[in-house]
N, C-alpha and C. Protein backbone atom coordinates (compact mmCIF):
# COMPACT_ATOMS: atom_id res chain seq x y z
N UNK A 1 0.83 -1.19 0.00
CA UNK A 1 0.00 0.00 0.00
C UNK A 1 0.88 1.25 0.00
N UNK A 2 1.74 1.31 0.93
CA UNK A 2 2.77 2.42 0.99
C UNK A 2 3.77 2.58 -0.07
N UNK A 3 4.17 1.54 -0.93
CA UNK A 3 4.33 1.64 -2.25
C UNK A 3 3.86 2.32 -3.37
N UNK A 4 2.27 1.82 -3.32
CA UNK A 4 1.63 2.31 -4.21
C UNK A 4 1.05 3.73 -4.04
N UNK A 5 1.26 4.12 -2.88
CA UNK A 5 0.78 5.75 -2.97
C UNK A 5 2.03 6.24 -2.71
N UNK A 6 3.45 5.69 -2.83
CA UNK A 6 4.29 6.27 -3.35
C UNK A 6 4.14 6.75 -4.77
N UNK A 7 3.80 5.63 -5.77
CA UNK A 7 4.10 5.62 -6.56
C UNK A 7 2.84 6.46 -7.45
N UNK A 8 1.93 6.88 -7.47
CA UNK A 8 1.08 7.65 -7.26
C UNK A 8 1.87 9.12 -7.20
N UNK A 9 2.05 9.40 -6.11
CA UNK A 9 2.35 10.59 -5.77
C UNK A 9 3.68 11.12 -6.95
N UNK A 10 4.89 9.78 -7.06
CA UNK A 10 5.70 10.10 -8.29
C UNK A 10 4.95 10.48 -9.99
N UNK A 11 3.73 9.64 -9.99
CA UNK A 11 3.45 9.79 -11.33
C UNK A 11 2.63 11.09 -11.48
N UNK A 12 1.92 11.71 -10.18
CA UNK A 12 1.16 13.03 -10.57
C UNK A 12 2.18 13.92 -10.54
N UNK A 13 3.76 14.04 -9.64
CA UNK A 13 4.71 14.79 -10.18
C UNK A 13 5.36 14.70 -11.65
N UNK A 14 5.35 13.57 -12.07
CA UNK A 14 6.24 14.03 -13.81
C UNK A 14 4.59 13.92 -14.08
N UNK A 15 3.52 13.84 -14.09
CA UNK A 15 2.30 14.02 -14.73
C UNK A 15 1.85 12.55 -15.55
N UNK A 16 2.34 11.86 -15.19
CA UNK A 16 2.07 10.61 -15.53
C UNK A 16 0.71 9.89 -15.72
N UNK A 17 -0.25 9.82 -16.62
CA UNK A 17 -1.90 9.89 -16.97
C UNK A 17 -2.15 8.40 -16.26
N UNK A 18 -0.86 7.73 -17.53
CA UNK A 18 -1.51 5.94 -17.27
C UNK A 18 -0.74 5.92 -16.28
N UNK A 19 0.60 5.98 -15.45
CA UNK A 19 0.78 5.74 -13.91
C UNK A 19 -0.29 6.04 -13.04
N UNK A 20 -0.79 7.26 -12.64
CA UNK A 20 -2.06 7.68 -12.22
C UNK A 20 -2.70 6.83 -12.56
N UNK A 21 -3.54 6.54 -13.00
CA UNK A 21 -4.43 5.58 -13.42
C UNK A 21 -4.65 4.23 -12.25
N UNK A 22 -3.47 3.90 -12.93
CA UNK A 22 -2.85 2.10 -12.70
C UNK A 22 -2.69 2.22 -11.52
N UNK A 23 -2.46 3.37 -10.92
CA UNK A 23 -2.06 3.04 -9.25
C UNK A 23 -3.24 3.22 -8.58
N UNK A 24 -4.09 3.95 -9.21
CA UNK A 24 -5.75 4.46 -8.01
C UNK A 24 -5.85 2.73 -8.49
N UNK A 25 -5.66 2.35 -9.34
CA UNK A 25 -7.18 1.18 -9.60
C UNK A 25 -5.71 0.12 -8.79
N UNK A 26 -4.67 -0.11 -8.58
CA UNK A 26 -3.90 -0.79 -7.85
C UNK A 26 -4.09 -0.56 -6.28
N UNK A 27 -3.90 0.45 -5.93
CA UNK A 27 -3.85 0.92 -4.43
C UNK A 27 -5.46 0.53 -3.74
N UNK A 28 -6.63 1.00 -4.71
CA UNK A 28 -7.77 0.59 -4.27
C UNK A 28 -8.34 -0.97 -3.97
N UNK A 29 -7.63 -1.83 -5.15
CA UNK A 29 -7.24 -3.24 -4.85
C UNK A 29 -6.40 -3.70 -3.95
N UNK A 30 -5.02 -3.44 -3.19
CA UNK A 30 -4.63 -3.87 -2.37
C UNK A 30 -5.31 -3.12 -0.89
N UNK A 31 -5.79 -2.02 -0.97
CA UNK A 31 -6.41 -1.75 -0.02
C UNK A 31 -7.70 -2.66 0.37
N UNK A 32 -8.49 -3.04 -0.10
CA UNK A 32 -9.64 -4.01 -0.30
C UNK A 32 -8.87 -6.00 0.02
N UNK A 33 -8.17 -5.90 -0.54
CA UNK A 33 -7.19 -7.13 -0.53
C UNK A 33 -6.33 -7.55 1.12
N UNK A 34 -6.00 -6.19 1.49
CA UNK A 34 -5.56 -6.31 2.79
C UNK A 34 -6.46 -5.84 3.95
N UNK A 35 -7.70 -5.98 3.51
CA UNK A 35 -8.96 -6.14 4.64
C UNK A 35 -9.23 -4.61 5.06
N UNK A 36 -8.66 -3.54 4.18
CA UNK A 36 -9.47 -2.13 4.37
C UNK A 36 -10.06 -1.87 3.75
N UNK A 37 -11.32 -2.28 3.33
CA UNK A 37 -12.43 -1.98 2.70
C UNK A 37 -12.83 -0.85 2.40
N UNK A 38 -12.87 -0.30 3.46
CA UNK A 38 -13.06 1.59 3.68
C UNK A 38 -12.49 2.42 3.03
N UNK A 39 -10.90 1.88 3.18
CA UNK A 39 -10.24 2.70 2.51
C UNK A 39 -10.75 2.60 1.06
N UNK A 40 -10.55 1.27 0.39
CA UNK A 40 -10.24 1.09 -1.08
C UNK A 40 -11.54 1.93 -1.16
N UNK A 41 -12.99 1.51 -0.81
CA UNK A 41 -13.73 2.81 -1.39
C UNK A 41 -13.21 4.58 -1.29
N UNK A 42 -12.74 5.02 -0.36
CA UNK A 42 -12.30 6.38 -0.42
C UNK A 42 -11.25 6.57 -1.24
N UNK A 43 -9.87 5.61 -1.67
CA UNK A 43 -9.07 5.29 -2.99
C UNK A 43 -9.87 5.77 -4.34
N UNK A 44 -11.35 4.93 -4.01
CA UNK A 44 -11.88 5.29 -5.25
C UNK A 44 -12.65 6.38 -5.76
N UNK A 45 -13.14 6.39 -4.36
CA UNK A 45 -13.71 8.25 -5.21
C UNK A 45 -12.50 9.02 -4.95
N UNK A 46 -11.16 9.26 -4.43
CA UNK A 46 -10.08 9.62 -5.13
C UNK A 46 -9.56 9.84 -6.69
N UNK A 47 -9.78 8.69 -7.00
CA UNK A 47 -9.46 8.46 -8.30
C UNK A 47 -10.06 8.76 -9.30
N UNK A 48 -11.28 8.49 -9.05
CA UNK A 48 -12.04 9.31 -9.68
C UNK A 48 -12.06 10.45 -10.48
N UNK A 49 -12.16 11.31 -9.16
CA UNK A 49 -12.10 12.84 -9.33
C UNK A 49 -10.66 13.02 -9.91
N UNK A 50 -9.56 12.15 -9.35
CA UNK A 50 -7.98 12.99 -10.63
C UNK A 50 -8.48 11.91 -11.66
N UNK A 51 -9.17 11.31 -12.19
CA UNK A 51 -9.41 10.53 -13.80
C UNK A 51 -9.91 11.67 -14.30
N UNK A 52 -11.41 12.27 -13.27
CA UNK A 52 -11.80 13.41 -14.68
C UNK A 52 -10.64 14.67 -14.46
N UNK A 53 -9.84 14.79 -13.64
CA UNK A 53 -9.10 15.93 -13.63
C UNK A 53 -7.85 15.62 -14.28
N UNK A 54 -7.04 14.28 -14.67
CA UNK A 54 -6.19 14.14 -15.55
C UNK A 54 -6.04 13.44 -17.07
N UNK A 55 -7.87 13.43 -17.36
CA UNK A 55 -8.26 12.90 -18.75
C UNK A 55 -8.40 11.53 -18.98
N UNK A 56 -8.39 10.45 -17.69
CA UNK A 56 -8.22 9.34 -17.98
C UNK A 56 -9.55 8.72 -17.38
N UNK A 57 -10.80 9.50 -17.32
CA UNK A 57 -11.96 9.16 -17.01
C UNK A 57 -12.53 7.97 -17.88
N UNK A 58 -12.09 7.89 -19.13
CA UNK A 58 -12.81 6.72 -20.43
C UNK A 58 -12.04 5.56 -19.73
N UNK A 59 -10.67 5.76 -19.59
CA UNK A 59 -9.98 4.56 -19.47
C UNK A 59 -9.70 3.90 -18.17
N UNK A 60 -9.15 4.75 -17.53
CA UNK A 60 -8.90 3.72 -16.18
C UNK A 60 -9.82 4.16 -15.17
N UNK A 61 -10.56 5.19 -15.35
CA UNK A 61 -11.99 5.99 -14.60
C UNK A 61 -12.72 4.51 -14.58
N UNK A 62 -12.73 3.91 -16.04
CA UNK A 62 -13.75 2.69 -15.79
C UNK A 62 -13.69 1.48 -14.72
N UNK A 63 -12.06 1.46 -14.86
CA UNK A 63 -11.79 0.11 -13.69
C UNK A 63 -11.92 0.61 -12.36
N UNK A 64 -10.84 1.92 -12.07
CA UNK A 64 -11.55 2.33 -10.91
C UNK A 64 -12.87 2.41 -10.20
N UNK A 65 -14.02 2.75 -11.15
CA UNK A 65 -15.49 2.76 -10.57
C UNK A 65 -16.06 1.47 -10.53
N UNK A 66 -15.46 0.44 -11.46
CA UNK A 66 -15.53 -0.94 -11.45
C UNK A 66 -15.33 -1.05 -10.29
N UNK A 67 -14.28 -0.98 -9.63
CA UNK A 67 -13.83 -1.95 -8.55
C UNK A 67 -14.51 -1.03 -7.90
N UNK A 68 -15.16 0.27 -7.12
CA UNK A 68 -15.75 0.93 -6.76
C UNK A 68 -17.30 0.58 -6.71
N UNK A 69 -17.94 -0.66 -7.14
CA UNK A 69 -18.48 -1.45 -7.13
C UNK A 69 -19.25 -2.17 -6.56
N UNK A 70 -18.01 -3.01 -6.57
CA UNK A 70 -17.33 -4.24 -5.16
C UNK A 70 -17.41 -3.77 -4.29
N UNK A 71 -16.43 -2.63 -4.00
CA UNK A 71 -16.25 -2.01 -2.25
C UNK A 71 -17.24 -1.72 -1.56
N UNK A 72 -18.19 -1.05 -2.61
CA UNK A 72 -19.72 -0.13 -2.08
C UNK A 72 -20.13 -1.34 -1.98
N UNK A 73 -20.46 -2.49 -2.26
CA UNK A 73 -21.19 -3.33 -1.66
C UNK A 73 -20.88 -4.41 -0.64
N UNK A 74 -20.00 -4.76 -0.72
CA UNK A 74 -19.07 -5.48 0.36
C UNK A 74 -19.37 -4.56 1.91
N UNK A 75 -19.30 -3.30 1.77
CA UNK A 75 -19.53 -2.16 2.80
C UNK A 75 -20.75 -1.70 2.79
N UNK A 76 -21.76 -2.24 2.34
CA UNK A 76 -23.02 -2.66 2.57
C UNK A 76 -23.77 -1.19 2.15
N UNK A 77 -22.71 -0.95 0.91
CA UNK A 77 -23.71 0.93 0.70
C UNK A 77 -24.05 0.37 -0.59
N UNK A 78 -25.25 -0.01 -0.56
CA UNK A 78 -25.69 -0.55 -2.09
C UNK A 78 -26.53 0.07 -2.94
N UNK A 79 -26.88 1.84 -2.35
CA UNK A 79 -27.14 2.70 -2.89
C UNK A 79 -26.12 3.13 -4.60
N UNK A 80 -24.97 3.47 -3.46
CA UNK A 80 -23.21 3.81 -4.14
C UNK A 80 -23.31 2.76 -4.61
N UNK A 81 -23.49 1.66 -4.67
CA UNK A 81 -22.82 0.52 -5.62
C UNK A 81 -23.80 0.81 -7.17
N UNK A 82 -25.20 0.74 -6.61
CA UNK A 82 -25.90 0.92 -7.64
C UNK A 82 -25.67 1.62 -8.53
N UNK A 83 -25.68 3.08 -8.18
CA UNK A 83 -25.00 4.77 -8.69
C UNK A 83 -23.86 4.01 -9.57
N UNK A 84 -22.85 3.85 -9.23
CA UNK A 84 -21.36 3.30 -9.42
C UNK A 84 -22.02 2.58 -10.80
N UNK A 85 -22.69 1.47 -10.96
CA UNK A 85 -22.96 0.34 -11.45
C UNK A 85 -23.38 1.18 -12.76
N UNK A 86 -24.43 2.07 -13.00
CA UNK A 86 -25.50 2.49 -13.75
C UNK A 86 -24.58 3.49 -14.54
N UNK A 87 -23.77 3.96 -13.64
CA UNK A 87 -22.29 4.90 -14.11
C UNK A 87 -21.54 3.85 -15.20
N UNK A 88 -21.30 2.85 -14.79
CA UNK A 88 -20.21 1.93 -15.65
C UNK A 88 -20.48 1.75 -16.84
N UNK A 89 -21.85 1.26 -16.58
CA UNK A 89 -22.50 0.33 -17.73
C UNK A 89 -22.74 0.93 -19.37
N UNK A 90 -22.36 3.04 -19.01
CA UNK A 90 -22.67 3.40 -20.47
C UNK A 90 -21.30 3.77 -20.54
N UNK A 91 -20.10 3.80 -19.67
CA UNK A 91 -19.06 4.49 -19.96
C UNK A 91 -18.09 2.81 -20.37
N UNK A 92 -18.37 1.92 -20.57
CA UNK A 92 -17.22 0.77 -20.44
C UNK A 92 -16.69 0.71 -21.70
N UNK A 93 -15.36 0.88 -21.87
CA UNK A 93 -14.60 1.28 -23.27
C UNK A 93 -14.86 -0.67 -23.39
N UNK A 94 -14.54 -0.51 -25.39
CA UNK A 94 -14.69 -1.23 -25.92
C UNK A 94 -13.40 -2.37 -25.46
N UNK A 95 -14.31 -3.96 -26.04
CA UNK A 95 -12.96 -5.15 -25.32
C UNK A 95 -13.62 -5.99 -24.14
N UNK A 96 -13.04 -7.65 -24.58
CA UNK A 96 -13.44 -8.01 -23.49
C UNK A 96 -13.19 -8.06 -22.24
N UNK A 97 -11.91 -7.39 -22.08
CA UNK A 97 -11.20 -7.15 -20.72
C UNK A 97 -12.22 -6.31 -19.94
N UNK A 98 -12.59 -4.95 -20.52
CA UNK A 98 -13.04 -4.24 -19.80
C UNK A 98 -14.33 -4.60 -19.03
N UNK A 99 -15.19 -5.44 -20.36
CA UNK A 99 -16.30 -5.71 -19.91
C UNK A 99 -16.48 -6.71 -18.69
N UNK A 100 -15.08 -7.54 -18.84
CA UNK A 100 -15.13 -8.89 -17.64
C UNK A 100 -14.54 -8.59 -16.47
N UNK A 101 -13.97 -6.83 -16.46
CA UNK A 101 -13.90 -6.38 -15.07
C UNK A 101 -14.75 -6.21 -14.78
N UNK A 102 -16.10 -5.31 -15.39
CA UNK A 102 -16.85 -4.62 -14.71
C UNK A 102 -17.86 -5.88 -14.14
N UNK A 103 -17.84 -6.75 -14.95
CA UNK A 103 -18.78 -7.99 -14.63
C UNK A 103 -18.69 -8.91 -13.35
N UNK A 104 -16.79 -8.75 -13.32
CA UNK A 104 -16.36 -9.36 -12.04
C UNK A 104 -16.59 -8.26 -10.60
N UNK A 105 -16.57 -7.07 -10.86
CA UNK A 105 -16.95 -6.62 -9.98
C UNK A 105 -18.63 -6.14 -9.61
N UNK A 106 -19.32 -6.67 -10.62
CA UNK A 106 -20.66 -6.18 -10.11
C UNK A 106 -21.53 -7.19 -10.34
N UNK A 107 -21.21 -8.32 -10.99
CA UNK A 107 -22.23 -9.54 -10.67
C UNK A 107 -22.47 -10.32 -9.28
N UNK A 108 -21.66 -10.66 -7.92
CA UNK A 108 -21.53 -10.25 -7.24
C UNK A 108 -22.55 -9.36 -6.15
N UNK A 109 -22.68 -8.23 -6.61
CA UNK A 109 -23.25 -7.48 -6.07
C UNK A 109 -25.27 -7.60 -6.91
N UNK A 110 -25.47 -7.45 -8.09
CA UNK A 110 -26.51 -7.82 -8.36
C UNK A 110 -27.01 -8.99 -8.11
N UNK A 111 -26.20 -10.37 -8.01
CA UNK A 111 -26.75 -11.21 -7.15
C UNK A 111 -27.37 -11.34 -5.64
N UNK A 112 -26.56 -10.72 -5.12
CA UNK A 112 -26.57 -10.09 -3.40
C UNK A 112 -27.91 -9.41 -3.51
N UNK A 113 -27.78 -8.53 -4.43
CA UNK A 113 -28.98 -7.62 -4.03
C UNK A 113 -30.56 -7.90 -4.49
N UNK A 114 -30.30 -9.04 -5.20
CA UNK A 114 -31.51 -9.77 -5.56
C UNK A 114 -31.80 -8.85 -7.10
N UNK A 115 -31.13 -8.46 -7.80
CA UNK A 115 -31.60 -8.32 -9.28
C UNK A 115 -30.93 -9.14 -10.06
N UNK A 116 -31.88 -9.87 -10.24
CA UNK A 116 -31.91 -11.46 -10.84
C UNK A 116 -31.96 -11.28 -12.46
N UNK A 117 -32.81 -10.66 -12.56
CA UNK A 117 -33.18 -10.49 -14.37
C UNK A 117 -31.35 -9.72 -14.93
N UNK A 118 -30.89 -8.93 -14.49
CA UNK A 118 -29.71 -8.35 -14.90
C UNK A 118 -28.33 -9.15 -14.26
N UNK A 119 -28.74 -9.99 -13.27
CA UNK A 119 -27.23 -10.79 -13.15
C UNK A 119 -27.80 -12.16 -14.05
N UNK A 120 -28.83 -12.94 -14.45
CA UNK A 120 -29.38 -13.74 -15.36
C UNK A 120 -28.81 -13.36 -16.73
N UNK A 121 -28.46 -12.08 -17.24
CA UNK A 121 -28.33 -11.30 -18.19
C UNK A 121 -26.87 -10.92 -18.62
N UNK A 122 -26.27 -10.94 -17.22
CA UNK A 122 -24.71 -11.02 -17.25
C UNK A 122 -23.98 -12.19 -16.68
N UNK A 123 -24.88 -13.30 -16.38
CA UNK A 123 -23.75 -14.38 -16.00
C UNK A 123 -23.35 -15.08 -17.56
N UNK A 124 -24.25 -15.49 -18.28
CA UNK A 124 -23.56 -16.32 -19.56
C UNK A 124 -22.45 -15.41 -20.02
N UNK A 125 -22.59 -14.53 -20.56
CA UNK A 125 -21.37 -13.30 -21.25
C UNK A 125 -20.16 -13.30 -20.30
N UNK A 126 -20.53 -13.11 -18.71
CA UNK A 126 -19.35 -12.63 -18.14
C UNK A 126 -18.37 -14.93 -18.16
N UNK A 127 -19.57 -15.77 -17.90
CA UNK A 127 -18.75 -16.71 -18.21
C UNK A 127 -18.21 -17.10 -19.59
N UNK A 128 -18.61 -16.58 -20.79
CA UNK A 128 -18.18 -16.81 -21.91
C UNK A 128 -16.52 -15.94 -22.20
N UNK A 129 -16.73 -14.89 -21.47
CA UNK A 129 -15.36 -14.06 -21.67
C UNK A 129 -14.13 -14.43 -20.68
N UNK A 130 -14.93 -15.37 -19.46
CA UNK A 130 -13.23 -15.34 -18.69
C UNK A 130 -12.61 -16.25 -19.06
N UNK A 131 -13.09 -16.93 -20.21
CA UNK A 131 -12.15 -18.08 -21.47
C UNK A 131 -11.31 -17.49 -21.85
N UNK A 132 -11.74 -15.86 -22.72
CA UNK A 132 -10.66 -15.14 -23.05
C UNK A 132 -9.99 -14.63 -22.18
N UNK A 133 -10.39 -14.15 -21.10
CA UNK A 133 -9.08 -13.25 -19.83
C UNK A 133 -9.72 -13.94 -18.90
N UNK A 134 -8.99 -15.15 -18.92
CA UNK A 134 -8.52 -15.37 -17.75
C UNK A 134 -7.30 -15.02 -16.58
N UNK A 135 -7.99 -14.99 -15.56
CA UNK A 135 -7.59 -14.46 -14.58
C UNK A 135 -8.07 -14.39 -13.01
N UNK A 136 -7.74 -14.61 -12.08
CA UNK A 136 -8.03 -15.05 -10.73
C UNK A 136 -8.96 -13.93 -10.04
N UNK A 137 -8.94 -12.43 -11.10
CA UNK A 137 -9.75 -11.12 -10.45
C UNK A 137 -11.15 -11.47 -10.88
N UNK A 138 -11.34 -12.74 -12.45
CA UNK A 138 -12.36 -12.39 -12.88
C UNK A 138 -13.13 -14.36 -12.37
N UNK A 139 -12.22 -14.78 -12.60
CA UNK A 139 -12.60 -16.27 -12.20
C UNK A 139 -13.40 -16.93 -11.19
N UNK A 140 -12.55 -16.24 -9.87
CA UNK A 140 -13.57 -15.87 -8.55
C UNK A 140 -14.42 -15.47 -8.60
N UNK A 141 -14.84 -14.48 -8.62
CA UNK A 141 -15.88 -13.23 -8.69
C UNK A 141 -16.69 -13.84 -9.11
N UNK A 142 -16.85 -14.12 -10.35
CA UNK A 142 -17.82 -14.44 -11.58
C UNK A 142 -18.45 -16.13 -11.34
N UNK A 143 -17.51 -16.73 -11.28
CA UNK A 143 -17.78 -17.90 -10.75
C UNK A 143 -18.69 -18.23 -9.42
N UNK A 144 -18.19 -17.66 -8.32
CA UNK A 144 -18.84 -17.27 -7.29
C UNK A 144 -20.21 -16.57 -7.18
N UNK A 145 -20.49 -15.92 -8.23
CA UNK A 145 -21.48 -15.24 -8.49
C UNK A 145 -22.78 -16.05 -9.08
N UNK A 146 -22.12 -16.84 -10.05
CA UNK A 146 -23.25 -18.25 -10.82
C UNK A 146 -23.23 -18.78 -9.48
N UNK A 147 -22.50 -19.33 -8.84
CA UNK A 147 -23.35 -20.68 -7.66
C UNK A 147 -23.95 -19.68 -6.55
N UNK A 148 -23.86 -18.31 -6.34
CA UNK A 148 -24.77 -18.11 -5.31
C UNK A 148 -26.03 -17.96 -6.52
N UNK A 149 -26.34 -17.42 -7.03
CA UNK A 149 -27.27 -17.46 -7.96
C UNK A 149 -28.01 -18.74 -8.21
N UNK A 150 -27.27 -19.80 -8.13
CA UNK A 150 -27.80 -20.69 -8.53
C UNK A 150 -28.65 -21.38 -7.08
N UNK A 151 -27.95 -21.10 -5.74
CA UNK A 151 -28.42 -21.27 -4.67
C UNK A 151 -29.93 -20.55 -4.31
N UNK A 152 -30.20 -19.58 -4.80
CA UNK A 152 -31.21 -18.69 -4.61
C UNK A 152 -32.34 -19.00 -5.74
N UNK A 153 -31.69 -20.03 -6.71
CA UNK A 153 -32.77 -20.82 -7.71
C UNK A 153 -33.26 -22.43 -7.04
N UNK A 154 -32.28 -22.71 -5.45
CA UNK A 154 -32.33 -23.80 -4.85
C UNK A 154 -32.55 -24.80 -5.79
N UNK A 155 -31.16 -24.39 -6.64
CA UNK A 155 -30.07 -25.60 -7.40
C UNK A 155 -28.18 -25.81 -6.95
N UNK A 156 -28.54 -26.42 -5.57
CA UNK A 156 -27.46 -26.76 -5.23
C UNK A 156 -26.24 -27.42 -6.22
N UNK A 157 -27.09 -28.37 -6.82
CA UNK A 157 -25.87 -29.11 -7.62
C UNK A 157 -24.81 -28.64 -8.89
N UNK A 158 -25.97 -27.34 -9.44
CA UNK A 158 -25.61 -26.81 -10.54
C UNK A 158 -24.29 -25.52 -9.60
N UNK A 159 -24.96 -25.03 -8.33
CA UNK A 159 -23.78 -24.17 -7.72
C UNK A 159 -22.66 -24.44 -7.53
N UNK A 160 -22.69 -26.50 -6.84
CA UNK A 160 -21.54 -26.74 -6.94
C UNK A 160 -20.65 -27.38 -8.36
N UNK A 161 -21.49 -27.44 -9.17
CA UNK A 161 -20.37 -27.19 -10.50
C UNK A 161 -19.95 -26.01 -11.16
N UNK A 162 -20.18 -24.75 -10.70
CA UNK A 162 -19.96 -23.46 -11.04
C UNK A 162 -18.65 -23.35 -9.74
N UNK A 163 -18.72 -23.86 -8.51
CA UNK A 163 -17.79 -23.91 -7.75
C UNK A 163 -16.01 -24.43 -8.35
N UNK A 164 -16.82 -25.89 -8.71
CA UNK A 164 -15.70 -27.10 -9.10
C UNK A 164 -15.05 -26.39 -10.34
N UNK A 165 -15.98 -25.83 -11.44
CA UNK A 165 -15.38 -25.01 -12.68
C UNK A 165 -14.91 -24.02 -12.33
N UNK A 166 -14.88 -23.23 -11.45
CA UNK A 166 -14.33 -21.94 -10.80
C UNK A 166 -12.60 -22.46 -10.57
N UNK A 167 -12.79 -23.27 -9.79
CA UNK A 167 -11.66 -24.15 -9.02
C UNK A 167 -10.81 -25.11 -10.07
N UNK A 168 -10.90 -25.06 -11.28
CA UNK A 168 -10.16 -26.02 -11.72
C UNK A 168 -9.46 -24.54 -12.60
N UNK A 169 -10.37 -23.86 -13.24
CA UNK A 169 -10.10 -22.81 -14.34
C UNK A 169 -8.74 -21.78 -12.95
N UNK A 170 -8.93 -21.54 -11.74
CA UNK A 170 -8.01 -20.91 -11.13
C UNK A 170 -6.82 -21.90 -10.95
N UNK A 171 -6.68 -22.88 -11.08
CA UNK A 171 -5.50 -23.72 -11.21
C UNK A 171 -4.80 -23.29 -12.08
N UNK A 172 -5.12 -22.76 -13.80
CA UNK A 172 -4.42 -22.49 -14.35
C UNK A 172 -4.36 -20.92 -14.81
N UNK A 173 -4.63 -20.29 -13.46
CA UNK A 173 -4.68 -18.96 -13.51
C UNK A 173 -3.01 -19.03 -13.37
N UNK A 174 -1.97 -17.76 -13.44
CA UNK A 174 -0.94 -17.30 -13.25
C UNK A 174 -0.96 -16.07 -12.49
N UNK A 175 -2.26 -15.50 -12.01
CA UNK A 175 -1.86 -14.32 -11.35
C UNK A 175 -2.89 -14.57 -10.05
N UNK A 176 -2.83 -15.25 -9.05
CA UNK A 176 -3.00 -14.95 -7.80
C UNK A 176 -3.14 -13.90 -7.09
N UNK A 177 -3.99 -13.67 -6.84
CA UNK A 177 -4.11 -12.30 -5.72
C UNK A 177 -5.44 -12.48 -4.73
C-alpha cells in the first residue's frame, strides 16, 4: 500500500496519466485485498475525481469505478454501488477485458442484491469471456457469483459445479491475488 501511494504521488509529479491511473485502480485493490475496505472505497472516489481531472476518465476511470463497485457493496452501501454500477455500464470502453472487469466486480453485487433479471443477463457473457481473460480477479468473482445465484434458484448441484469449474479454471490462472 505504501508503495503504491508512493508511486502515485511520483506519477502526478512528472504528470504521468496511465501511472495515475494504474495506481488508483492498484492501491484501491490492495487496499480491499488487505482487509481495508473503507479505505479502497475512499481510494476510489479519489481516483475518480484525478481521472476526470487528468483525462483518464474513459480509461482507467472505468476500472476504478468498477472496482468501486465491489467495495460499495461489500460495505453494505448498495445505494453507491448501484450509482457506481448504472455509471459503468454506459461508460465501459470497448474489449473483453473491460467488460469482464466490470462484470467481475458487479455480478456479485446484483446477485446479493436480488436483481436477478440483470445478473441472469450477465452471468452467460461474463462466463463466456473469462475463457478469453482469464484471470483469478475475474474467475472468482464471476464464478462465485453463478453458484450463489444458482443457490437462490435452490439448485445446489448446478452451484456446486460453477464452484468445481471456478476451481479447476483458477488452477491455471498465473496471477493470484
Amino acid at each position: 500500500v505504501a508503495m503504491l501511494e508512493t508511486a502515485i504521488e511520483i506519477a502526478r509529479e512528472v504528470r504521468n496519466a496511465d501511472d495515475i491511473g494504474r495506481g488508483y485502480v492498484n492501491l484501491a485493490e490492495a487496499c480491499n485485498l488487505t482487509g481495508d475496505t473503507r479505505r479502497a472505497a475512499e481510494v476510489t472516489r479519489e481516483g475518480l475525481q484525478v481521472a476526470d481531472e487528468t483525462g483518464i476518465a474513459s480509461s482507467y476511470g472505468h476500472y476504478i469505478r468498477a472496482g468501486g463497485i465491489a467495495f460499495d457493496y461489500l460495505l453494505g452501501r448498495w445505494t453507491d454501488a448501484r450509482r457506481a454500477l448504472d455509471a459503468s455500464v454506459g461508460r465501459t470502453p470497448p474489449g473483453s477485458g473491460p467488460v469482464a472487469y466490470r462484470l467481475a466486480n458487479s455480478l456479485p453485487f446484483l446477485v446479493g442484491s436480488g436483481a436477478n433479471e440483470e445478473a441472469d443477463d450477465g452471468l452467460p457473457l461474463a462466463l463466456d469471456l473469462i475463457h478469453d481473460v482469464l484471470g483469478a480477479q475475474f474467475t472468482g468473482p464471476i464464478h462465485a457469483a453463478a453458484a450463489e445465484r444458482e443457490l437462490w434458484r435452490h439448485e445446489p448441484r448446478t452451484a456446486l459445479e460453477f464452484i468445481e469449474r471456478g476451481l479447476e479454471q483458477l488452477q491455471v490462472t498465473h496471477d493470484w491475488f
